[in-house]
PDB file of N, CA and C in Angstrom:
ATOM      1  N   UNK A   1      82.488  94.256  73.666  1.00  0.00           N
ATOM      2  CA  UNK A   1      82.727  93.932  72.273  1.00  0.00           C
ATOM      3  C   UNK A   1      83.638  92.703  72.145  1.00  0.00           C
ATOM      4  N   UNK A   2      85.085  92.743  73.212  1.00  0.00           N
ATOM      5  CA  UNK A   2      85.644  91.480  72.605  1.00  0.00           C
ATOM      6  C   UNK A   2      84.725  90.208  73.761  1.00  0.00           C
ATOM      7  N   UNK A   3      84.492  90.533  74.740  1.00  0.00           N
ATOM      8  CA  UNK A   3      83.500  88.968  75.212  1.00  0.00           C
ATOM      9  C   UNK A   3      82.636  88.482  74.281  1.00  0.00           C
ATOM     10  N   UNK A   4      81.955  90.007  73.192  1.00  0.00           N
ATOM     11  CA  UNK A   4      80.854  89.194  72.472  1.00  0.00           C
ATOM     12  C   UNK A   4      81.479  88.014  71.324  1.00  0.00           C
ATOM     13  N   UNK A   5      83.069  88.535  70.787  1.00  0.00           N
ATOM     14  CA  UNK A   5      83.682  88.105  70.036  1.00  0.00           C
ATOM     15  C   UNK A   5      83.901  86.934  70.516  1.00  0.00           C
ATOM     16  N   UNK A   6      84.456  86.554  71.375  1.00  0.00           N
ATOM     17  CA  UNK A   6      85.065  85.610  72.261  1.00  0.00           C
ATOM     18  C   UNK A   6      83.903  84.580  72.108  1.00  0.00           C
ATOM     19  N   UNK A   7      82.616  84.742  72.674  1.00  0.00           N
ATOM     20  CA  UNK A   7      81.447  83.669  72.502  1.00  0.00           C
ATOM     21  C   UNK A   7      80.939  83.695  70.780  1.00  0.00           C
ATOM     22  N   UNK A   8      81.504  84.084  69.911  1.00  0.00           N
ATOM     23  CA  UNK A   8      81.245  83.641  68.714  1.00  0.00           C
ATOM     24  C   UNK A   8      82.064  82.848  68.490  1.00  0.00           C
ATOM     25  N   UNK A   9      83.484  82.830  68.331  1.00  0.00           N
ATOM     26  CA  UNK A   9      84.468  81.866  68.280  1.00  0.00           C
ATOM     27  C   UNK A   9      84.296  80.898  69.198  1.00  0.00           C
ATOM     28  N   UNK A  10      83.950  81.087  70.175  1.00  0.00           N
ATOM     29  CA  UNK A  10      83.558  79.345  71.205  1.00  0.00           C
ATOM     30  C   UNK A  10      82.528  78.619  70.001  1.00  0.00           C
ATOM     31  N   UNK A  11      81.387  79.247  69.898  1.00  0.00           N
ATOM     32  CA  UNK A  11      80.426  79.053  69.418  1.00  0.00           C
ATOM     33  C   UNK A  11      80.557  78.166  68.004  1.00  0.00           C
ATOM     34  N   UNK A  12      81.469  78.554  67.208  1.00  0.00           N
ATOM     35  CA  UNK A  12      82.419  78.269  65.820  1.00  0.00           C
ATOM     36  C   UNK A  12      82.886  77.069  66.075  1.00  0.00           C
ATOM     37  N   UNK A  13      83.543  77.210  67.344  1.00  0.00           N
ATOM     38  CA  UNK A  13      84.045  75.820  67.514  1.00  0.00           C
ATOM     39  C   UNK A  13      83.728  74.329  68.235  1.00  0.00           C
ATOM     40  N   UNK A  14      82.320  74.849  68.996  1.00  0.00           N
ATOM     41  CA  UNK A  14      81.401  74.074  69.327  1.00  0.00           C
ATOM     42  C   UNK A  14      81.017  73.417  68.169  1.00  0.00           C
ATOM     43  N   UNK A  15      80.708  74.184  67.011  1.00  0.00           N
ATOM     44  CA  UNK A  15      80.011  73.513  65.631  1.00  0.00           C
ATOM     45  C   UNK A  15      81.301  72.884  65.312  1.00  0.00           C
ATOM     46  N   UNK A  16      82.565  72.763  64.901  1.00  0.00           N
ATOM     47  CA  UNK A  16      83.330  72.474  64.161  1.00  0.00           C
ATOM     48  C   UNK A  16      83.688  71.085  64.936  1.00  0.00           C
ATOM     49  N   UNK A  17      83.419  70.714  65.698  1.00  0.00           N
ATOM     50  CA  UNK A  17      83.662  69.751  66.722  1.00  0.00           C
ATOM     51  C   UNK A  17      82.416  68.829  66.579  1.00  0.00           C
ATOM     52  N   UNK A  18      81.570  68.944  65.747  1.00  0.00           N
ATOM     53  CA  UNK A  18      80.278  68.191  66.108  1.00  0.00           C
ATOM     54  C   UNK A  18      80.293  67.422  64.543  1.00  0.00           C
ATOM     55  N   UNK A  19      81.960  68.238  63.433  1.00  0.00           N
ATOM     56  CA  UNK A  19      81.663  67.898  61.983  1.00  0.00           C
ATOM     57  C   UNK A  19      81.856  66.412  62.055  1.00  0.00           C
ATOM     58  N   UNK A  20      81.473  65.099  61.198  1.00  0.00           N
ATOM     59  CA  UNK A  20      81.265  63.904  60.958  1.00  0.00           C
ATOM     60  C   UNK A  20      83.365  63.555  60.957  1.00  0.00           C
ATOM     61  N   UNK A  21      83.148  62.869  60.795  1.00  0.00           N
ATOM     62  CA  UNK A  21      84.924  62.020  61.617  1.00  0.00           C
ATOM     63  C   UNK A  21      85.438  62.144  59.890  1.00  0.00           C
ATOM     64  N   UNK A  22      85.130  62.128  59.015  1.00  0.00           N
ATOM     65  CA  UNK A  22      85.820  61.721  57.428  1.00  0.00           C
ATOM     66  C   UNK A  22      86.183  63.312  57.011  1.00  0.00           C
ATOM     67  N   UNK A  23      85.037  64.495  57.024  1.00  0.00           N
ATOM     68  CA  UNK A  23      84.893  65.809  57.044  1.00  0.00           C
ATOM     69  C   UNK A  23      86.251  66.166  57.595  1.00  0.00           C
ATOM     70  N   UNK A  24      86.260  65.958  59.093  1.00  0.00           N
ATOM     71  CA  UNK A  24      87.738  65.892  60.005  1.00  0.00           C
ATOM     72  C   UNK A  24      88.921  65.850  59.545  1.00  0.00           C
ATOM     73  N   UNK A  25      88.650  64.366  58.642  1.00  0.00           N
ATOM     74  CA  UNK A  25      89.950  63.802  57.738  1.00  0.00           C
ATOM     75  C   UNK A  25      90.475  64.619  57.043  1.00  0.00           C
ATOM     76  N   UNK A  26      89.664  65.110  56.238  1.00  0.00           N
ATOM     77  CA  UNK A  26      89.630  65.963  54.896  1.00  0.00           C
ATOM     78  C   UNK A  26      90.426  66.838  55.231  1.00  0.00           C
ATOM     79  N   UNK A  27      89.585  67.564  55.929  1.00  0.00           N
ATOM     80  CA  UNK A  27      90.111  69.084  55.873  1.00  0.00           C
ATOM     81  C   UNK A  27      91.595  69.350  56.928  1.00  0.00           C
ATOM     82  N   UNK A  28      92.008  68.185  57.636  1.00  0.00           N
ATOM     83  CA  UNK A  28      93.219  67.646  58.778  1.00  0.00           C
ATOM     84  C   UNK A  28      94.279  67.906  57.423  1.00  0.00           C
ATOM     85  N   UNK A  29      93.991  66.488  56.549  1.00  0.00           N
ATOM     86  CA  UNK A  29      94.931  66.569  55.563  1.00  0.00           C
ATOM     87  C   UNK A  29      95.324  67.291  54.119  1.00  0.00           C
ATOM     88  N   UNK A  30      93.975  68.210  54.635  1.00  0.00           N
ATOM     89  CA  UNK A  30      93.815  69.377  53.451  1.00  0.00           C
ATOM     90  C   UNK A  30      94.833  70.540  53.392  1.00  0.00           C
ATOM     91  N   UNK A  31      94.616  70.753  55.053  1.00  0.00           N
ATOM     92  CA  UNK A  31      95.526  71.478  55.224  1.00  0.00           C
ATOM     93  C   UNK A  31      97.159  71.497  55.576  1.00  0.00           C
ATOM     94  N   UNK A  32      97.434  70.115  55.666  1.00  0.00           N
ATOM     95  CA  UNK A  32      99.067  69.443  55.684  1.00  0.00           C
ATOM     96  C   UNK A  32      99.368  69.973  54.201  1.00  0.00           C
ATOM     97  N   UNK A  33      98.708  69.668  52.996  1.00  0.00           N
ATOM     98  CA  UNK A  33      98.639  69.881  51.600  1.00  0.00           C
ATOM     99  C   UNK A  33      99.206  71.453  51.720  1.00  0.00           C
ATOM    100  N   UNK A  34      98.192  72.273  51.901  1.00  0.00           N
ATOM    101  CA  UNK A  34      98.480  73.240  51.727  1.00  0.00           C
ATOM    102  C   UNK A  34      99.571  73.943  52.649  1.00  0.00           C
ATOM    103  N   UNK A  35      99.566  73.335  53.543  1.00  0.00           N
ATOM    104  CA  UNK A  35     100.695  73.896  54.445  1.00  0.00           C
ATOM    105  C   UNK A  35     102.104  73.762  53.759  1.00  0.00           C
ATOM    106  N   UNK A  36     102.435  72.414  53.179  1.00  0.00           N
ATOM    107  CA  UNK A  36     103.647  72.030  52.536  1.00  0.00           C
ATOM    108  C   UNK A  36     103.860  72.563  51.513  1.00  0.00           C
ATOM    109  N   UNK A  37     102.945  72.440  50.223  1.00  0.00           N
ATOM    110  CA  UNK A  37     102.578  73.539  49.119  1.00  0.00           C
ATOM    111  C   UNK A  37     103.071  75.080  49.540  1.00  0.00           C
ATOM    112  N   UNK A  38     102.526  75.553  50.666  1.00  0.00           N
ATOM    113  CA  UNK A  38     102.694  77.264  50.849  1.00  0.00           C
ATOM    114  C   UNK A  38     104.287  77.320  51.134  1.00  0.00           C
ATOM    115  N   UNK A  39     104.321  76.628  52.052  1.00  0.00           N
ATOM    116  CA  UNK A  39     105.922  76.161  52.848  1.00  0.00           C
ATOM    117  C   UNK A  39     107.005  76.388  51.337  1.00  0.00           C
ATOM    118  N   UNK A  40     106.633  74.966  49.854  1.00  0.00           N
ATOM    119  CA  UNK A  40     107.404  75.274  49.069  1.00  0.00           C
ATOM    120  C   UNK A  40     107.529  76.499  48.539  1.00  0.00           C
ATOM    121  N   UNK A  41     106.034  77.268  47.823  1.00  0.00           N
ATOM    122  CA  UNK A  41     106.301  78.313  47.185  1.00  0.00           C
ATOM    123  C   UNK A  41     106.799  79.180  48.073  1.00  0.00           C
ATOM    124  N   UNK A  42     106.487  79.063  49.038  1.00  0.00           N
ATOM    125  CA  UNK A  42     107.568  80.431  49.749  1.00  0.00           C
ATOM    126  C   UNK A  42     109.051  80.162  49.525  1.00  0.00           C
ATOM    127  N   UNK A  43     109.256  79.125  49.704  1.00  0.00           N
ATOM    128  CA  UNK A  43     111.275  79.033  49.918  1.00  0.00           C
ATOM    129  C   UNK A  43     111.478  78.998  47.919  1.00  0.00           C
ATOM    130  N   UNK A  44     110.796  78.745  47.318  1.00  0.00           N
ATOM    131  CA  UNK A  44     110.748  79.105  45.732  1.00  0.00           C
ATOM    132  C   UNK A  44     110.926  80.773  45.892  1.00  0.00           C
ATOM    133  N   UNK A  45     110.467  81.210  46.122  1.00  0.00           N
ATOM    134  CA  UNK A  45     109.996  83.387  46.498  1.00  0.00           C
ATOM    135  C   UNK A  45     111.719  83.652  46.744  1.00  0.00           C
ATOM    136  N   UNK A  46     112.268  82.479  47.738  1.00  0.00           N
ATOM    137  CA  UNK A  46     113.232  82.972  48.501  1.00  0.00           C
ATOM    138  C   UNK A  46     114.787  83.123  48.059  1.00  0.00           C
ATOM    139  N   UNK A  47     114.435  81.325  47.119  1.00  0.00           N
ATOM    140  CA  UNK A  47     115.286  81.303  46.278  1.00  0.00           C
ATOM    141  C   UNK A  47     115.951  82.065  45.028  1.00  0.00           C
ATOM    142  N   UNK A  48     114.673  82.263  44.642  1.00  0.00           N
ATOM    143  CA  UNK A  48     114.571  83.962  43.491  1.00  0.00           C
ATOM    144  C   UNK A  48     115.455  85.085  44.214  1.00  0.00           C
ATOM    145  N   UNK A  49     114.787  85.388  45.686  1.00  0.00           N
ATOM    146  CA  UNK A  49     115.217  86.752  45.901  1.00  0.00           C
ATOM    147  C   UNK A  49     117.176  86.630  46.135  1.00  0.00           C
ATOM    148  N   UNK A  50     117.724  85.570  46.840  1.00  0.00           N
ATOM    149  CA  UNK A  50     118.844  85.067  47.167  1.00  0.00           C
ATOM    150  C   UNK A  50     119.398  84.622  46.085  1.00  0.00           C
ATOM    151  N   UNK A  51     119.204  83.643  45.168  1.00  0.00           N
ATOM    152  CA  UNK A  51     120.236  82.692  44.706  1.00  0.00           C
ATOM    153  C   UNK A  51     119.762  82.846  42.766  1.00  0.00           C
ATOM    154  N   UNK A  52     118.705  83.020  42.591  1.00  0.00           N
ATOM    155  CA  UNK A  52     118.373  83.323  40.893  1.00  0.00           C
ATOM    156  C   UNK A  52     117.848  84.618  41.024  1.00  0.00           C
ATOM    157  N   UNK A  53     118.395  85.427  40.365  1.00  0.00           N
ATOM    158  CA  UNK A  53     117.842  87.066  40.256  1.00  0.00           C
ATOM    159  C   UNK A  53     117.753  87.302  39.410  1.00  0.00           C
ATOM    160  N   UNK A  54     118.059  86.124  38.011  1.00  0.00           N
ATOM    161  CA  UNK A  54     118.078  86.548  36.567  1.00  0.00           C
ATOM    162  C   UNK A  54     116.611  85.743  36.060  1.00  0.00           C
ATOM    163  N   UNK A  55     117.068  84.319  36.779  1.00  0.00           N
ATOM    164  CA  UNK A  55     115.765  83.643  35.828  1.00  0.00           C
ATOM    165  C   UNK A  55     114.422  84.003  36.967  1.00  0.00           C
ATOM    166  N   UNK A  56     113.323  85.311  35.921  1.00  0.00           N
ATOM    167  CA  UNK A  56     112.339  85.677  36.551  1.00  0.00           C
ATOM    168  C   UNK A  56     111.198  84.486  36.652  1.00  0.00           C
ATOM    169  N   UNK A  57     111.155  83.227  35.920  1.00  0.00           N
ATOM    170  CA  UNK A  57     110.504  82.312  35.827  1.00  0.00           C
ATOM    171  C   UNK A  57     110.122  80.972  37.406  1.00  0.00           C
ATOM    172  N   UNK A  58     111.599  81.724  38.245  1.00  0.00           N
ATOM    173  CA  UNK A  58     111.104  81.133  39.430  1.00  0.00           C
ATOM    174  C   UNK A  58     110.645  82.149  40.314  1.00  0.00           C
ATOM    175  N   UNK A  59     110.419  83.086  40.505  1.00  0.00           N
ATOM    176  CA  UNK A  59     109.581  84.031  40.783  1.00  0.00           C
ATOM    177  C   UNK A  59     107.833  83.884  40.533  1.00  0.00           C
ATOM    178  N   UNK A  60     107.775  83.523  39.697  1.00  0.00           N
ATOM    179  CA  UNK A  60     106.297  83.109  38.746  1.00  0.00           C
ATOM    180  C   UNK A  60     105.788  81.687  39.178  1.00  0.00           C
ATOM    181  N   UNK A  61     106.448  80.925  39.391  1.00  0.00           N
ATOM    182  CA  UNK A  61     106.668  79.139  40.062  1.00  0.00           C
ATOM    183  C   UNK A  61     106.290  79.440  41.413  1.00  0.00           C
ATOM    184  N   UNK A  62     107.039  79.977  41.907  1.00  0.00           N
ATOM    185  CA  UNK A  62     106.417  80.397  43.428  1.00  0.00           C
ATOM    186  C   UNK A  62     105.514  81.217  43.657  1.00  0.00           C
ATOM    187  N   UNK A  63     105.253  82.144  43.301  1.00  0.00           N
ATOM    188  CA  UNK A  63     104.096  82.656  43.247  1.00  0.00           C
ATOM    189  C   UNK A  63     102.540  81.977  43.237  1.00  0.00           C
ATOM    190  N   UNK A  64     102.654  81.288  42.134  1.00  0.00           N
ATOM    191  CA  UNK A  64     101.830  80.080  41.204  1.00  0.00           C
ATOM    192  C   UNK A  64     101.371  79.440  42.190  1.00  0.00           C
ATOM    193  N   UNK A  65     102.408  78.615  43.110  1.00  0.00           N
ATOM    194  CA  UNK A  65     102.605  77.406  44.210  1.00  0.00           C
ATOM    195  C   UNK A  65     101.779  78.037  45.641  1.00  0.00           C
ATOM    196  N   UNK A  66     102.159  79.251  45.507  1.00  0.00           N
ATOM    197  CA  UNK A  66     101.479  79.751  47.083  1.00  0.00           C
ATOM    198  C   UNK A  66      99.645  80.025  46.612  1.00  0.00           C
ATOM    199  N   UNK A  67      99.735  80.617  45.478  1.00  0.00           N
ATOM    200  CA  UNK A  67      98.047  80.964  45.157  1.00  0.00           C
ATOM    201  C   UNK A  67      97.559  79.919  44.874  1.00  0.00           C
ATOM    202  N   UNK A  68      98.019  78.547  44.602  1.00  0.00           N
ATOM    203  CA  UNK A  68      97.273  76.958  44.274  1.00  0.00           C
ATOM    204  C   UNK A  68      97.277  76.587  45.743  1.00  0.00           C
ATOM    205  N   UNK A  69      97.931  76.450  46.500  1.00  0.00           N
ATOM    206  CA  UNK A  69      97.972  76.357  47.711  1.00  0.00           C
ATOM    207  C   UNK A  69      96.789  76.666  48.966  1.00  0.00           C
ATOM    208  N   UNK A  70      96.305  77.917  48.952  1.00  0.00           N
ATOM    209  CA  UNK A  70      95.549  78.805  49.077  1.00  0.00           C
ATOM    210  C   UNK A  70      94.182  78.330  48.360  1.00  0.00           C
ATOM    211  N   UNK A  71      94.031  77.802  46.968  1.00  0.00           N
ATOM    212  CA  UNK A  71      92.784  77.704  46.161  1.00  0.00           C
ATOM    213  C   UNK A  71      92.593  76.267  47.088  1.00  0.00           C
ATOM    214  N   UNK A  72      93.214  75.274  46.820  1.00  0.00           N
ATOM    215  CA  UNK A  72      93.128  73.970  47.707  1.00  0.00           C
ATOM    216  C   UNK A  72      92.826  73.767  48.789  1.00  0.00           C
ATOM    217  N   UNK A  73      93.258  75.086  49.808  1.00  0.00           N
ATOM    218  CA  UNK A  73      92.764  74.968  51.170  1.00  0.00           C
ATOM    219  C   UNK A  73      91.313  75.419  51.159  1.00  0.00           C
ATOM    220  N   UNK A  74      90.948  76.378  50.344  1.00  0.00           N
ATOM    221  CA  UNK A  74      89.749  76.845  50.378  1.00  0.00           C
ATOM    222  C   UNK A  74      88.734  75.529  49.818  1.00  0.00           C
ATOM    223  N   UNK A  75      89.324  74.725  48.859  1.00  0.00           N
ATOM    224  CA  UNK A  75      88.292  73.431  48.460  1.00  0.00           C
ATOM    225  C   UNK A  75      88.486  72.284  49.094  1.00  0.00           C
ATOM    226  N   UNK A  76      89.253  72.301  50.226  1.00  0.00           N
ATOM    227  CA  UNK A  76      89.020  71.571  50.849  1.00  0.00           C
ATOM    228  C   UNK A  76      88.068  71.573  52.212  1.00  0.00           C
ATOM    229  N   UNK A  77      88.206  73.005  52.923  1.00  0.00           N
ATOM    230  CA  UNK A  77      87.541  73.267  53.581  1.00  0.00           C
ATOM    231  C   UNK A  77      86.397  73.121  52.946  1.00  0.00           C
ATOM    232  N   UNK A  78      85.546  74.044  52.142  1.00  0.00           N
ATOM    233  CA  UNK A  78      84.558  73.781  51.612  1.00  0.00           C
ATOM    234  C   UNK A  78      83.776  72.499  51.341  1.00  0.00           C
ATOM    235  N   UNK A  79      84.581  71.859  50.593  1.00  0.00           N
ATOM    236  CA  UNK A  79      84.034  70.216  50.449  1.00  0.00           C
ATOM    237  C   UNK A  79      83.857  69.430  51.492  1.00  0.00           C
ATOM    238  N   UNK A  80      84.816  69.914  52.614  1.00  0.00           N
ATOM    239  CA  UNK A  80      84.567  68.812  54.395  1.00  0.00           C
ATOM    240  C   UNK A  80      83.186  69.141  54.326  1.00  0.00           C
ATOM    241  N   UNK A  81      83.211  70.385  54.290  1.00  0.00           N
ATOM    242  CA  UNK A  81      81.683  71.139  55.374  1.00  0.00           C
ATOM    243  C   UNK A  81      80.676  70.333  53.812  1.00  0.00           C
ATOM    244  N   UNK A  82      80.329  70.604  52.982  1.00  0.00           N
ATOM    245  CA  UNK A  82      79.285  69.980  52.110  1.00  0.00           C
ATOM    246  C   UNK A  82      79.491  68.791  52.212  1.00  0.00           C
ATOM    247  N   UNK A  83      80.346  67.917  52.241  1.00  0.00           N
ATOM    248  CA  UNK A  83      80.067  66.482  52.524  1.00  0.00           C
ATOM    249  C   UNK A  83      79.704  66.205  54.180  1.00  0.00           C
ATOM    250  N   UNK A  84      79.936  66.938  54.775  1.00  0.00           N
ATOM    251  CA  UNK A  84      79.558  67.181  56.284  1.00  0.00           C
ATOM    252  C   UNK A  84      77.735  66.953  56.210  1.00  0.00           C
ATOM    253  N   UNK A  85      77.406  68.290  55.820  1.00  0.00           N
ATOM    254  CA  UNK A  85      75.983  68.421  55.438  1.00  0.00           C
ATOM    255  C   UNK A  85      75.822  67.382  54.728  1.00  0.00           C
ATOM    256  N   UNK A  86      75.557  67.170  53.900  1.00  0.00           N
ATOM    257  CA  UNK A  86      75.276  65.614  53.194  1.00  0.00           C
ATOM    258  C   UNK A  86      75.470  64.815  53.635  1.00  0.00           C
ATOM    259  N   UNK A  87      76.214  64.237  54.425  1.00  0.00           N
ATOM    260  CA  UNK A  87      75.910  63.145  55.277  1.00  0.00           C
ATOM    261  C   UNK A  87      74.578  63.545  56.784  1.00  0.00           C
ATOM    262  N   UNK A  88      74.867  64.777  57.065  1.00  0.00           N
ATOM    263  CA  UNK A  88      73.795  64.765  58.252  1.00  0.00           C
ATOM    264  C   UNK A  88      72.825  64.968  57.743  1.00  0.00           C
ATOM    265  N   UNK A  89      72.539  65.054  56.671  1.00  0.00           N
ATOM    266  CA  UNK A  89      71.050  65.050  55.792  1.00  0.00           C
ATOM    267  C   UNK A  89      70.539  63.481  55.701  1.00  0.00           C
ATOM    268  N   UNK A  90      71.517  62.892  55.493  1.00  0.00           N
ATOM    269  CA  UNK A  90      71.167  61.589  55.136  1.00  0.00           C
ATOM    270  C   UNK A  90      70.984  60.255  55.726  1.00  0.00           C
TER     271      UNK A  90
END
């Protein structure tokens, strides 16, 4: 069961290695985005729990910041791979 696992993930990444060089770009700096984004709303989460315990409004800010974060990585991934395909179509 995990060897079969093991040659699906090779397999995943055989394809992901073959995506067009701009696709690459994308989704490289898609995820710096979201990494920094998640990075803030978390230390926003942290700041709430430590240092503001009254104003619930940064609680809601961070929150906000980590689930936009998250939506972005997902459209970015997405959009590499369709502009991926669209170019090897073309």
């Amino acid at each position: 069961m995990q060897l079969n696992n093991m040659k699906k993930i090779e397999r995943i990444a055989k394809q992901f290695n073959k995506i067009n060089r701009l696709s690459k770009i994308i989704i490289k700096y898609g995820f710096f985005t979201f990494f920094a984004l998640f990075l803030l709303g978390a230390l926003t989460i942290l700041m709430y729990q430590t240092v503001f315990y009254s104003n619930s409004y940064i609680y809601y800010l961070g929150t906000q910041i980590v689930k936009t974060s998250f939506t972005i990585l997902a459209e970015v991934i997405i959009g590499g791979l369709v502009i991926d395909f669209i170019a090897e179509k073309g």
